[in-house]
N, C-alpha and C. Protein backbone atom coordinates (compact mmCIF):
# COMPACT_ATOMS: atom_id res chain seq x y z
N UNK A 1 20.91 -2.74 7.03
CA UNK A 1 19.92 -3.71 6.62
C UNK A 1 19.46 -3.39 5.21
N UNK A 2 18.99 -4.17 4.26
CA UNK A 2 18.11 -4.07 3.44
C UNK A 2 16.92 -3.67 2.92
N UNK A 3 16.78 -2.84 2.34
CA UNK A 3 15.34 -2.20 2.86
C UNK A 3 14.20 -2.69 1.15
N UNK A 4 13.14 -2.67 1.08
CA UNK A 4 12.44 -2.28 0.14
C UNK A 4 11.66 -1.45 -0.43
N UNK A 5 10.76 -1.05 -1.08
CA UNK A 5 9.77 -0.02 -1.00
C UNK A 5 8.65 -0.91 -0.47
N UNK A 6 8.42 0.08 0.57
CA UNK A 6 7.32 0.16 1.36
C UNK A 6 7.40 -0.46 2.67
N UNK A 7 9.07 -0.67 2.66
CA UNK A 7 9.19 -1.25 4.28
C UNK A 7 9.31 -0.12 5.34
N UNK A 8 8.67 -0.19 6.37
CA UNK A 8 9.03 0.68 7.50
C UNK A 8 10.12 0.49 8.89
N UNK A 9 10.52 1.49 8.57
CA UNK A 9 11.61 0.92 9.96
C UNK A 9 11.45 1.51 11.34
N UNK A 10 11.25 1.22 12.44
CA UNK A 10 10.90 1.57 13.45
C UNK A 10 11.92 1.85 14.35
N UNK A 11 11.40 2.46 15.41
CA UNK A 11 12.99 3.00 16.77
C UNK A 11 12.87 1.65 17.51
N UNK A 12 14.06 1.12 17.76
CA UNK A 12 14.64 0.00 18.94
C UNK A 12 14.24 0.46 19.97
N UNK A 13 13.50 1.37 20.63
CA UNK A 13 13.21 1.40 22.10
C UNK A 13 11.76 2.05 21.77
N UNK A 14 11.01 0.84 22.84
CA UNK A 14 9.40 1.09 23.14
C UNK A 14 8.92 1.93 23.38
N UNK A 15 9.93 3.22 23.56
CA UNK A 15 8.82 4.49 24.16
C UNK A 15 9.08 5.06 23.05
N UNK A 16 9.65 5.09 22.10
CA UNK A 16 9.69 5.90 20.64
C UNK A 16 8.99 5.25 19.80
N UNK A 17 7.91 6.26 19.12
CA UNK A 17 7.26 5.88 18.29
C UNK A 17 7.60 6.07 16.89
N UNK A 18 8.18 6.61 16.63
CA UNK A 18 9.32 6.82 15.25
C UNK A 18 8.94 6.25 13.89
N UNK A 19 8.31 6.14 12.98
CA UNK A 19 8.72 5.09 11.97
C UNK A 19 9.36 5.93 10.60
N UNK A 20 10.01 5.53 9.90
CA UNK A 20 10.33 6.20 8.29
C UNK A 20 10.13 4.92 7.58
N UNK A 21 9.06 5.05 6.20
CA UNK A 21 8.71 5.03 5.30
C UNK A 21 9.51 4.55 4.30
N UNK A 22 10.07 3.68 3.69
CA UNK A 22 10.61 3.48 2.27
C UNK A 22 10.14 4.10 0.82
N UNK A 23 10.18 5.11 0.35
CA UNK A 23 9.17 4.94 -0.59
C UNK A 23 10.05 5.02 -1.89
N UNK A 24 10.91 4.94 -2.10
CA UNK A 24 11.42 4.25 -3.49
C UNK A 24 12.77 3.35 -2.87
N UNK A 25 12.50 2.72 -3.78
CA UNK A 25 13.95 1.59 -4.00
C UNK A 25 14.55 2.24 -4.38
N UNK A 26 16.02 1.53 -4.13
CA UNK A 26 17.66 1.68 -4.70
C UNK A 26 17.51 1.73 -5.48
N UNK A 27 17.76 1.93 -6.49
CA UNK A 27 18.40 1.77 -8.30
C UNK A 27 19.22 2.16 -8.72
N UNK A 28 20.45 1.77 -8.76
CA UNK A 28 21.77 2.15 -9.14
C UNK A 28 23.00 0.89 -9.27
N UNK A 29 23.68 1.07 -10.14
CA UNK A 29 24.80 0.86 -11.27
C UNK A 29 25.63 0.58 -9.87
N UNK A 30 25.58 1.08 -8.87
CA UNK A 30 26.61 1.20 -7.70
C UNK A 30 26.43 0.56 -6.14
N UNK A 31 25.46 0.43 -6.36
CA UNK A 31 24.30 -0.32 -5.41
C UNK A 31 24.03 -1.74 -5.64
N UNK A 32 24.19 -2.61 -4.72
CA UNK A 32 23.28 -3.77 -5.04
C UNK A 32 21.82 -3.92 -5.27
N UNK A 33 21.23 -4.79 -5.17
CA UNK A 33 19.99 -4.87 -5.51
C UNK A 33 18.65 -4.36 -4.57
N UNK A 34 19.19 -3.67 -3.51
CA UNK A 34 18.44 -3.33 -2.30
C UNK A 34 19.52 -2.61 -1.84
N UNK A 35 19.57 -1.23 -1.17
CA UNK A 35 20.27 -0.36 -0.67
C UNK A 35 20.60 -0.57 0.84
N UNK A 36 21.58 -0.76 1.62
CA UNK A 36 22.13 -0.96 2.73
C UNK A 36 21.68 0.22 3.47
N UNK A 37 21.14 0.16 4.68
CA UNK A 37 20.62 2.00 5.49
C UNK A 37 21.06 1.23 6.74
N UNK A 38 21.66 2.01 7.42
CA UNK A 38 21.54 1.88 8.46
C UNK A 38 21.03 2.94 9.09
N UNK A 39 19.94 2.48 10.22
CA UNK A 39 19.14 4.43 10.48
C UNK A 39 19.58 3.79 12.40
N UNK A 40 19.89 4.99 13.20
CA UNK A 40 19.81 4.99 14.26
C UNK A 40 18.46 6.33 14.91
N UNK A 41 18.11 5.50 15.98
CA UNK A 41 17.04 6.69 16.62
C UNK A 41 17.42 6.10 18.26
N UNK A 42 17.08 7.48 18.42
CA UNK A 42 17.32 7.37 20.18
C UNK A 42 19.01 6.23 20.44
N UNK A 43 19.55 6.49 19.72
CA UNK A 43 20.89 5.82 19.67
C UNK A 43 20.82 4.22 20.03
N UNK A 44 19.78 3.60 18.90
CA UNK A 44 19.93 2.32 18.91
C UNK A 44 19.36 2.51 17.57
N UNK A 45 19.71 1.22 17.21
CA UNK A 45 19.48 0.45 15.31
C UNK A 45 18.27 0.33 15.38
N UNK A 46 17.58 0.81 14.23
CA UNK A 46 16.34 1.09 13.94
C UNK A 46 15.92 -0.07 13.50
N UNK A 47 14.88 -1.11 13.35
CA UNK A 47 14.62 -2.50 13.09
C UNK A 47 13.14 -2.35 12.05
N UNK A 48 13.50 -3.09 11.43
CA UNK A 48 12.11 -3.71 10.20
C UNK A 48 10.93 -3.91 11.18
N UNK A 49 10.11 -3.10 10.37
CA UNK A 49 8.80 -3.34 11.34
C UNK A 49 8.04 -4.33 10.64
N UNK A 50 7.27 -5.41 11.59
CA UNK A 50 6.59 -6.63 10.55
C UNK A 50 5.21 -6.34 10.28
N UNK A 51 5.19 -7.07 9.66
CA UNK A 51 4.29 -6.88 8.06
C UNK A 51 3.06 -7.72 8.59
N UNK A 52 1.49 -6.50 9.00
CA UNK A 52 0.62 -7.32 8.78
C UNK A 52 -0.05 -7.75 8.58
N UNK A 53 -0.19 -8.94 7.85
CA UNK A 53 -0.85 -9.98 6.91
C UNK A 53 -2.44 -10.24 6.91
């Protein structure tokens, strides 16, 4: 997934409370414009936690 600074990504299963932090952006010559992560926890895909407003 795409990540930004300051997005958090959370564990795919409800009993893990898990989150990691974005705290700098991609920046690189080699990279697109947002860095591809894929994070696994508790052996499922870690998902964008929403934002709230």
């Amino acid at each position: 997934m795409k990540v930004h600074e300051g997005d958090v990504l959370v564990c795919g299963t409800k009993d893990c409370k898990v989150e990691l932090t974005v705290t700098k952006e991609c920046v690189s010559e080699t990279c697109s414009e947002a860095c591809e992560i894929d994070a696994t926890c508790c052996k499922k895909p870690m998902e964008l936690k929403e934002k709230s407003s």
